[in-house]
Protein backbone atom coordinates (compact mmCIF):
# COMPACT_ATOMS: atom_id res chain seq x y z
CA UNK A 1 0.00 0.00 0.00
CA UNK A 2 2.97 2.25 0.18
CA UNK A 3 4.73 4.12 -2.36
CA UNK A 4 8.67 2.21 -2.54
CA UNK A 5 11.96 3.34 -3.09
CA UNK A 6 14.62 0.51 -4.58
CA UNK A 7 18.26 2.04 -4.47
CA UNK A 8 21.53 0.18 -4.99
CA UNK A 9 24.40 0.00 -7.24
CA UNK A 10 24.62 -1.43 -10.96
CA UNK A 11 24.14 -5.35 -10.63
CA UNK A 12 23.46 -4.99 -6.82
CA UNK A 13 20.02 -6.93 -7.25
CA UNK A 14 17.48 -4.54 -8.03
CA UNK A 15 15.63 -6.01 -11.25
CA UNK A 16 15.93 -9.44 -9.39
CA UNK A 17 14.05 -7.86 -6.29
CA UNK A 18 11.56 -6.56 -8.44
CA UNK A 19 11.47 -10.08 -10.22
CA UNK A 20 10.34 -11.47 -6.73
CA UNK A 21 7.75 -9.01 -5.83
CA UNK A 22 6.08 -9.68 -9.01
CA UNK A 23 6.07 -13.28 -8.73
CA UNK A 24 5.14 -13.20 -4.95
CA UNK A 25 2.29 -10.71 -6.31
CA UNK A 26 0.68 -13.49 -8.79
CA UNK A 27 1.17 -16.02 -6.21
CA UNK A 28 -0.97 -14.51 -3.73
CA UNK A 29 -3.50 -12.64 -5.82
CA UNK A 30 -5.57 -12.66 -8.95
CA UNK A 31 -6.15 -9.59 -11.29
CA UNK A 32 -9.35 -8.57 -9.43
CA UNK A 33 -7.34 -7.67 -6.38
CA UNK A 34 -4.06 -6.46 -7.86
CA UNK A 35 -2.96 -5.05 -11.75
CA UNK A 36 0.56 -4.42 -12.07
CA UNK A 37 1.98 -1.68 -14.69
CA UNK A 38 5.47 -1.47 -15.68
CA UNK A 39 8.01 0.97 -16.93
CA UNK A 40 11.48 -0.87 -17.54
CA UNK A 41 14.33 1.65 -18.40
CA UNK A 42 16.90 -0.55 -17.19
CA UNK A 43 17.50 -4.05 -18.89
CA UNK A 44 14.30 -4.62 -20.38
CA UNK A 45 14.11 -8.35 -18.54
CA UNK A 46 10.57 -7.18 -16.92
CA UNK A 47 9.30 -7.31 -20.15
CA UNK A 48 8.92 -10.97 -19.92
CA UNK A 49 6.20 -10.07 -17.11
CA UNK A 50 3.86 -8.77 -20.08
CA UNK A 51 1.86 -12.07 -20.80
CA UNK A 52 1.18 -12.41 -17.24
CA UNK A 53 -3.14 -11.39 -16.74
CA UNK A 54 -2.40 -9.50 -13.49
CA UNK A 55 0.07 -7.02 -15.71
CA UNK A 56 -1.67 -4.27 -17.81
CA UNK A 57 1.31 -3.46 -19.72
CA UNK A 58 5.14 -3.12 -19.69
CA UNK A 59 6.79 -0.36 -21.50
CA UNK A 60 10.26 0.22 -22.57
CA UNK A 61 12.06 3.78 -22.68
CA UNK A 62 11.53 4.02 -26.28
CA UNK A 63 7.83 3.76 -26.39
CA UNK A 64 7.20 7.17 -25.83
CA UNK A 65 2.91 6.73 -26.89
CA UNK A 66 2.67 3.66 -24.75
CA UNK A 67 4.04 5.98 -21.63
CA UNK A 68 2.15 8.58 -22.26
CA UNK A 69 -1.02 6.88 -22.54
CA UNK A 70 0.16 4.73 -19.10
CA UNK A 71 0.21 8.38 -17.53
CA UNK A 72 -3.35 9.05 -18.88
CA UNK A 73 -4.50 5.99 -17.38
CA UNK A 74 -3.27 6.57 -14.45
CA UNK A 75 -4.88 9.92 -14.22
CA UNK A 76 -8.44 8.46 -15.42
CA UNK A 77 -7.90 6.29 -12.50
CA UNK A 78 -7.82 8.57 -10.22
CA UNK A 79 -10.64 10.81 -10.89
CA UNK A 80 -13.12 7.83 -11.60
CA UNK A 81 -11.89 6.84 -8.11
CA UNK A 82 -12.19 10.29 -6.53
CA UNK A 83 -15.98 10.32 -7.92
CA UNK A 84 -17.06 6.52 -6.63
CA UNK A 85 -15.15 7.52 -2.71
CA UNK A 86 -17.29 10.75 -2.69
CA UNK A 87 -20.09 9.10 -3.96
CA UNK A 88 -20.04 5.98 -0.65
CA UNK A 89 -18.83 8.78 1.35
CA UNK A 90 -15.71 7.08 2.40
CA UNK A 91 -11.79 8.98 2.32
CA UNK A 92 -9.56 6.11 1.11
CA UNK A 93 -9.20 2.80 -1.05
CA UNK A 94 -8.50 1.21 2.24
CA UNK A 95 -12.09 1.77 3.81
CA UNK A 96 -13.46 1.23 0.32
CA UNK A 97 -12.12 -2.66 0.54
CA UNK A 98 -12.41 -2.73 4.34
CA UNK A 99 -16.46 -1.74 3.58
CA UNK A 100 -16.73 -5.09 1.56
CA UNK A 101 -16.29 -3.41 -2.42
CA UNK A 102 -13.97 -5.77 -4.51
CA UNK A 103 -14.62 -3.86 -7.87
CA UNK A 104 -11.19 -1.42 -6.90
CA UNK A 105 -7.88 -3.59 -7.64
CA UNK A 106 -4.85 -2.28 -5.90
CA UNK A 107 -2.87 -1.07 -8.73
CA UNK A 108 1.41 -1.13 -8.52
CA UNK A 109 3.54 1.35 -10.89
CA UNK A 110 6.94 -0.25 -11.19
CA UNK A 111 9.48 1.71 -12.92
CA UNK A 112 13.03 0.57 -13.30
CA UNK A 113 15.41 3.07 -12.86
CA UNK A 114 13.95 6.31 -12.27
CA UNK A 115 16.90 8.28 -13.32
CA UNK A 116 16.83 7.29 -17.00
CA UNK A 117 13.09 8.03 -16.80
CA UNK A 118 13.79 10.94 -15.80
CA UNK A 119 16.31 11.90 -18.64
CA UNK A 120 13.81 10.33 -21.43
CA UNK A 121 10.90 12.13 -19.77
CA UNK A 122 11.28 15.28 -18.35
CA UNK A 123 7.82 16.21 -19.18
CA UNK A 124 6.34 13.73 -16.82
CA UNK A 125 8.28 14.95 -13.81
CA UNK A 126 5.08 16.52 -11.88
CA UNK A 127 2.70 14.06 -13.23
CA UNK A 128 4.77 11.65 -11.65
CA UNK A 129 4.88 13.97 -8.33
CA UNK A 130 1.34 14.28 -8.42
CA UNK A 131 0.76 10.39 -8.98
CA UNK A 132 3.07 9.62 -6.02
CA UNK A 133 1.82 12.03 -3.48
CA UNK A 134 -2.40 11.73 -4.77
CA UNK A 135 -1.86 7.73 -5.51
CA UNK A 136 -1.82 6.01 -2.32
CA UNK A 137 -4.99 6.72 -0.39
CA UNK A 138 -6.63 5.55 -3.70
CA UNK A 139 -5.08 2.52 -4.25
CA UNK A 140 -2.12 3.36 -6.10
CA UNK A 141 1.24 2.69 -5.08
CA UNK A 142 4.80 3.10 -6.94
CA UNK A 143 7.86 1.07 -6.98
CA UNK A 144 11.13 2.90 -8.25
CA UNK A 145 14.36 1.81 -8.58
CA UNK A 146 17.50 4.08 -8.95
CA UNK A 147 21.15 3.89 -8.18
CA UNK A 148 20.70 6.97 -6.10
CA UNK A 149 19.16 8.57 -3.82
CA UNK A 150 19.12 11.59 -5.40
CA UNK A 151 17.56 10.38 -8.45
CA UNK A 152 13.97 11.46 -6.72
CA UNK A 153 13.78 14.72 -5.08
CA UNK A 154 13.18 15.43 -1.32
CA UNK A 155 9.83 16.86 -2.23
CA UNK A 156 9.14 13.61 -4.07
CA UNK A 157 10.91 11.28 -1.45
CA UNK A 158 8.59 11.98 1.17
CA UNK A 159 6.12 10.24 -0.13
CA UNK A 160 7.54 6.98 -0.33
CA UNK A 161 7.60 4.92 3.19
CA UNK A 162 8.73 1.85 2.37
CA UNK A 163 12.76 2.58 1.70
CA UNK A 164 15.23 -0.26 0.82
CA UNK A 165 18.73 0.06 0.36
CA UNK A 166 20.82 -2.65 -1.74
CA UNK A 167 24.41 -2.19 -1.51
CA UNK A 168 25.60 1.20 -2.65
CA UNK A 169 29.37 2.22 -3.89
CA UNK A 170 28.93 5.62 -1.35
CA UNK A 171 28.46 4.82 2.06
CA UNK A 172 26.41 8.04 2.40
CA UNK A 173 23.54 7.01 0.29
CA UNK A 174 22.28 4.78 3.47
CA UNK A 175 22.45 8.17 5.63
CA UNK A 176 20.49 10.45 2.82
CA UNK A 177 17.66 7.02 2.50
CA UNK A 178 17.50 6.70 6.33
CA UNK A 179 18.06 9.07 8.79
CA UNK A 180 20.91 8.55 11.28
CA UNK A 181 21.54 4.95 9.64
CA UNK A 182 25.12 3.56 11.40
CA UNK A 183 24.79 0.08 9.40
CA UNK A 184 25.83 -1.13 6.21
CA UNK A 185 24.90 -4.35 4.14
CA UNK A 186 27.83 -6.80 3.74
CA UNK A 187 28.99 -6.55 0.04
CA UNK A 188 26.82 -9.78 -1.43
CA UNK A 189 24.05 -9.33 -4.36
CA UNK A 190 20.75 -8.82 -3.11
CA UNK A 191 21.66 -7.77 0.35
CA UNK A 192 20.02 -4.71 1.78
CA UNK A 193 18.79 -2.54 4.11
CA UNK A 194 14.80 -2.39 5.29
CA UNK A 195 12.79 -0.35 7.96
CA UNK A 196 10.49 -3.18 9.84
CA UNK A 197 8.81 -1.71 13.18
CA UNK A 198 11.30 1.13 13.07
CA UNK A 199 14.38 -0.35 12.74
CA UNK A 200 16.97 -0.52 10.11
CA UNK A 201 17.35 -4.17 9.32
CA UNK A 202 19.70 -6.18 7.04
CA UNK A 203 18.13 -8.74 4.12
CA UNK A 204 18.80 -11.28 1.91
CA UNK A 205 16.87 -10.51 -1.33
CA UNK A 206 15.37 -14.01 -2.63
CA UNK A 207 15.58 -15.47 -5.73
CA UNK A 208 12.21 -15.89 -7.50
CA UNK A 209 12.53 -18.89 -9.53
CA UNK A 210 15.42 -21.92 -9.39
CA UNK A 211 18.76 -21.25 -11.67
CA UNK A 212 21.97 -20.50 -11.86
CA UNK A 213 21.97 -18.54 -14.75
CA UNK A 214 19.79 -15.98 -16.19
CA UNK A 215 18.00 -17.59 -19.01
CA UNK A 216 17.99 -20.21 -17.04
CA UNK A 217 15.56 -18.62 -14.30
CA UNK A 218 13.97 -16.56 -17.09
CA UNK A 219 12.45 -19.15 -18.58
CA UNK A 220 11.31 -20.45 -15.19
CA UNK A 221 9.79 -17.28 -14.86
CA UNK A 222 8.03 -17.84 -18.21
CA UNK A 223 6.39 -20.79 -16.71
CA UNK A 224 5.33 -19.74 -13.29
CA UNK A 225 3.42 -16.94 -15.46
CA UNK A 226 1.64 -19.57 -17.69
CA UNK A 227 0.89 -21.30 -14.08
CA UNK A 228 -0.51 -18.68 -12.57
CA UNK A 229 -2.97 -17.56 -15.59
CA UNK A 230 -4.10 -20.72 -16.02
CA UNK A 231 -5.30 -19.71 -12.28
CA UNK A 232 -7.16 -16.90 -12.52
CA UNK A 233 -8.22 -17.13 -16.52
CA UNK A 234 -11.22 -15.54 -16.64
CA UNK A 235 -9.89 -12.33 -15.38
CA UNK A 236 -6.94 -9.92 -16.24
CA UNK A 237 -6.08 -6.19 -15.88
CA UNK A 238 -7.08 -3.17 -17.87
């Protein structure tokens, strides 16, 4: 339900993370609870997640219509959710499920690294403000991923709650994502930092699927997809 901020260093374990949340996503719900959008500016392996029924879409950096019209969604979203709140008299996506409505997925924004976003799309920069500070209380939450922290700006950063940290080359960046931070993760892909009930923890990132190497797991990945729709067939998101 939170907005989340991915940082870490080039092949630190970032896409891989994001591999596992989207596979831990379809294994626990159908496209009626959650729909999953994705901008990939990094190495385009997300785009495998694009036959899955609880992902609406994946764009790369060079589909400039396909973005745009993601951002329009996004927006349409928003005010047809505005309008059906008002309308049952209740403030937030949260009291709309807790009320017993099922016709409002959750819907997750992943976009691999935000800095190269940034540089292709310039033009987005308050939409994407707006989306990450309005989103949340309506049922729209953003992963990002960046090598820095200063690839999102303060005003922008507050709005995320859920911080993670994989390891970074400057010892700082843990200090600038958390606030008097005195750890740092031991040099291994996919370890990290997380805040759970206020504290700064280490992690271990999983692996989503078996394999050694990368087309290797791909291709599992392939398969847990055609598992999973097989699932939940009759439905899949906008």
């Amino acid at each position: 339900e939170n907005n989340t901020y991915i940082i870490g260093s080039a092949m630190t374990g970032k896409t891989t993370l994001l591999q596992t949340i989207l596979l831990q996503l379809m294994n626990y719900y159908t496209p009626a609870d959650v729909n999953v959008y994705i901008i990939d500016c990094g190495n385009m392996t997300l785009k495998a997640f694009e036959s899955s029924n609880i992902v609406g879409g994946v764009a790369i950096t060079s589909e400039e219509d396909k973005i745009t019209n993601l951002f329009k969604l996004m927006f349409r979203i928003i005010d047809e959710r505005k309008a059906l709140l008002a309308e049952k008299g209740l403030g937030t996506h949260r009291a709309y499920v807790e009320a017993g409505y099922t016709d409002m997925p959750q819907i997750v924004l992943i976009i691999d690294n935000l800095a190269a976003f940034k540089e292709y799309y310039d033009n987005l920069s308050d939409d994407f403000l707006s989306l990450s500070r309005e989103g949340t209380s309506l049922g729209i939450s953003i992963i990002a991923t960046a090598t820095q922290t200063n690839a999102m700006n303060y005003k922008a950063l507050a709005n995320y709650g859920t911080r993670i940290a994989l390891v970074c080359n400057d010892s700082n960046e843990y200090m600038n994502l958390f606030d008097r931070c005195r750890v740092e993760p031991k040099d291994v892909a996919g370890r990290g930092l997380c805040v759970i009930d206020k504290r700064i923890l280490e992690f271990q990132t999983a692996l989503c699927v078996d394999g050694d190497k990368e087309y290797i797991r791909m291709e599992n990945i392939r398969q847990v997809i055609a598992e999973c729709n097989k699932k939940y067939s009759a439905t899949s998101a906008e």
